[in-house]
C-alpha atoms as a PDB file:
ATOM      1  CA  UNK A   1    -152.857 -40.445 206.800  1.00  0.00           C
ATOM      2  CA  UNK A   2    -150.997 -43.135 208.611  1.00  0.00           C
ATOM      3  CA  UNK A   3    -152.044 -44.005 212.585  1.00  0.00           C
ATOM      4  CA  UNK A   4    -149.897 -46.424 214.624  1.00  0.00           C
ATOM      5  CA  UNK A   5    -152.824 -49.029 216.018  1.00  0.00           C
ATOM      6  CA  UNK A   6    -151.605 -49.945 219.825  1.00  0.00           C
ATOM      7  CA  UNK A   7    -153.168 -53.521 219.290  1.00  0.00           C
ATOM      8  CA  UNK A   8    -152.564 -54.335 223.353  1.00  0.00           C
ATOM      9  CA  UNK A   9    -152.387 -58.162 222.182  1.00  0.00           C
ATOM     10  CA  UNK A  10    -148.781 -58.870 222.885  1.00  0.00           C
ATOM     11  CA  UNK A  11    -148.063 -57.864 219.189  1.00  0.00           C
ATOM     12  CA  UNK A  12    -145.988 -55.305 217.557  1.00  0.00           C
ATOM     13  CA  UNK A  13    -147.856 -52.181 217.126  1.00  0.00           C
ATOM     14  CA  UNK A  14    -148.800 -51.258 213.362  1.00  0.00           C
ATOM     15  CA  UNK A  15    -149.690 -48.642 211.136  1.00  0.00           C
ATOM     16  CA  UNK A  16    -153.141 -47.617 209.610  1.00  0.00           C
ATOM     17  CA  UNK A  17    -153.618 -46.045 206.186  1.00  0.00           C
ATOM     18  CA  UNK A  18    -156.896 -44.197 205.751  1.00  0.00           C
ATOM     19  CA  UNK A  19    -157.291 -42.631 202.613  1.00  0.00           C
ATOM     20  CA  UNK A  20    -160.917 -40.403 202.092  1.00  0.00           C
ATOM     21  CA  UNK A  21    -162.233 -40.144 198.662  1.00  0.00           C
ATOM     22  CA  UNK A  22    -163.794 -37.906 197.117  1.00  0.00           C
ATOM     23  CA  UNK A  23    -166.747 -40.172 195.956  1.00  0.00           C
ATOM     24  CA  UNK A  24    -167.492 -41.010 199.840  1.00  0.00           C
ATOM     25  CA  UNK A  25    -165.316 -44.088 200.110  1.00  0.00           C
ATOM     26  CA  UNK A  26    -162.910 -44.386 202.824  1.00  0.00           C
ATOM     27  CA  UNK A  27    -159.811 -47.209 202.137  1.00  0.00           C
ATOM     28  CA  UNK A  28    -158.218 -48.326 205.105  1.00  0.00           C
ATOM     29  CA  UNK A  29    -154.616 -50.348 204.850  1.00  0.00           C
ATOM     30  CA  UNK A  30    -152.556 -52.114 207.585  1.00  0.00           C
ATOM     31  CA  UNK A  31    -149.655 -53.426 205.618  1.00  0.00           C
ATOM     32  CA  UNK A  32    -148.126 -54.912 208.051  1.00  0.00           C
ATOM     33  CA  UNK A  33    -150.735 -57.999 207.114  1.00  0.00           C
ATOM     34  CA  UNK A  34    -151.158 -57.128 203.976  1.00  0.00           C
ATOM     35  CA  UNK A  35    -154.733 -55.815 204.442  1.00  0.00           C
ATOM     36  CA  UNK A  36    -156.920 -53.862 202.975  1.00  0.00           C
ATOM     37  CA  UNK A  37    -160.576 -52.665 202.858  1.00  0.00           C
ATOM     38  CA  UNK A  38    -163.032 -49.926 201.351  1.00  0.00           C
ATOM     39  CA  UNK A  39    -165.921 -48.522 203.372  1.00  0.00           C
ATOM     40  CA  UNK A  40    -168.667 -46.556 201.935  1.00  0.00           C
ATOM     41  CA  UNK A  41    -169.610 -43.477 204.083  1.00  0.00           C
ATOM     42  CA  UNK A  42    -172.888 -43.871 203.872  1.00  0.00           C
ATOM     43  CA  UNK A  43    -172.978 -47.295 205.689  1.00  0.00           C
ATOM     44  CA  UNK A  44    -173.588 -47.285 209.174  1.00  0.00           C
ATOM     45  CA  UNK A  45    -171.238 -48.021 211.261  1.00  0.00           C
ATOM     46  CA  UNK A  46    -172.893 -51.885 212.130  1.00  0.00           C
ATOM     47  CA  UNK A  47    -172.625 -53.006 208.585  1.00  0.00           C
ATOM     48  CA  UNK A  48    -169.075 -51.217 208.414  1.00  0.00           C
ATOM     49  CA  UNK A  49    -167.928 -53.268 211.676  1.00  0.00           C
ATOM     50  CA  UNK A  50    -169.493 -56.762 210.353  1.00  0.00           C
ATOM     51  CA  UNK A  51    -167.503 -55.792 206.871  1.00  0.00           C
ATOM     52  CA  UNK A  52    -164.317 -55.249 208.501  1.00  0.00           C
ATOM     53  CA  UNK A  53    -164.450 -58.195 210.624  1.00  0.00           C
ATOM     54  CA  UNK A  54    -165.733 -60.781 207.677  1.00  0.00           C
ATOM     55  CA  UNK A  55    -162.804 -59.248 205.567  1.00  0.00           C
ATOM     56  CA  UNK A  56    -159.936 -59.664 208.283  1.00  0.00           C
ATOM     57  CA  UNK A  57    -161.476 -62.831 209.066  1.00  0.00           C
ATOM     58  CA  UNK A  58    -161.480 -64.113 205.275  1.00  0.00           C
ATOM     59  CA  UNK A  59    -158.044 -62.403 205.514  1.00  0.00           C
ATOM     60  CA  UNK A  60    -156.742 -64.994 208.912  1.00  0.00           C
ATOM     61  CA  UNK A  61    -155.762 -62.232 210.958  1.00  0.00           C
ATOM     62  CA  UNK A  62    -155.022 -64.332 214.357  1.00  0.00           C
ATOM     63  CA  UNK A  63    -155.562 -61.383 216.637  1.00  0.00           C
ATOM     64  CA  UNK A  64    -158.512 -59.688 218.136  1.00  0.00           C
ATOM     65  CA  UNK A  65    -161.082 -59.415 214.909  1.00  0.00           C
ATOM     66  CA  UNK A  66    -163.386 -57.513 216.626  1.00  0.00           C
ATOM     67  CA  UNK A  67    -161.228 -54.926 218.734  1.00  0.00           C
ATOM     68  CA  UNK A  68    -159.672 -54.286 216.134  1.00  0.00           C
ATOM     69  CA  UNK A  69    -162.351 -53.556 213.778  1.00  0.00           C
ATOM     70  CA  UNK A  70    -163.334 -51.229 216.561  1.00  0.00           C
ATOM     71  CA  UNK A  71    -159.983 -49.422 216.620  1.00  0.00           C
ATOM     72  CA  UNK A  72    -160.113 -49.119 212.827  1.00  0.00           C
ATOM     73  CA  UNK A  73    -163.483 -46.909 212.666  1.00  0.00           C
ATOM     74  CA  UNK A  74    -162.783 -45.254 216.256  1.00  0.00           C
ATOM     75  CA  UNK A  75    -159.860 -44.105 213.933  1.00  0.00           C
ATOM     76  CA  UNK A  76    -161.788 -43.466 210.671  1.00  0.00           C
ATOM     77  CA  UNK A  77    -164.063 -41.439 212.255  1.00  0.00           C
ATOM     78  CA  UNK A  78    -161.710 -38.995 213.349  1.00  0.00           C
ATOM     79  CA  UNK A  79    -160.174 -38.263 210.043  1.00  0.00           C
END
């Protein structure tokens, strides 16, 4: 499923990839940045927030780490 993220930082909007599993992983894709990341379901949503933001951090996203972290599992956790 893809999502267009409104990132409301004065940059292009992008597109989310969220692909469920069936073993209870959720990958998540903005390819715009070449990004990518796989969440376990069972996490909760803390250590799933902290993951995403170390991994976009490791990754030098220049935006907003942390709202967008939030917009990614506001987004996950509809699908």
């Amino acid at each position: 499923m893809a999502i267009v993220l409104d990132t409301k930082l004065g940059q292009k909007d992008t597109e989310l990839y969220i692909t469920h599993t069936e073993d209870g992983r959720v990958i998540v894709a903005i390819p715009a940045i070449h990004w990518s990341a796989e969440l376990r379901l069972c996490d909760n949503k803390v250590e799933q927030n902290e993951y995403i933001q170390a991994s976009l951090q490791f990754h030098m996203y220049e935006g907003d780490i942390t709202e967008l972290a939030d917009m990614i599992l506001e987004h996950t956790a509809k699908c």
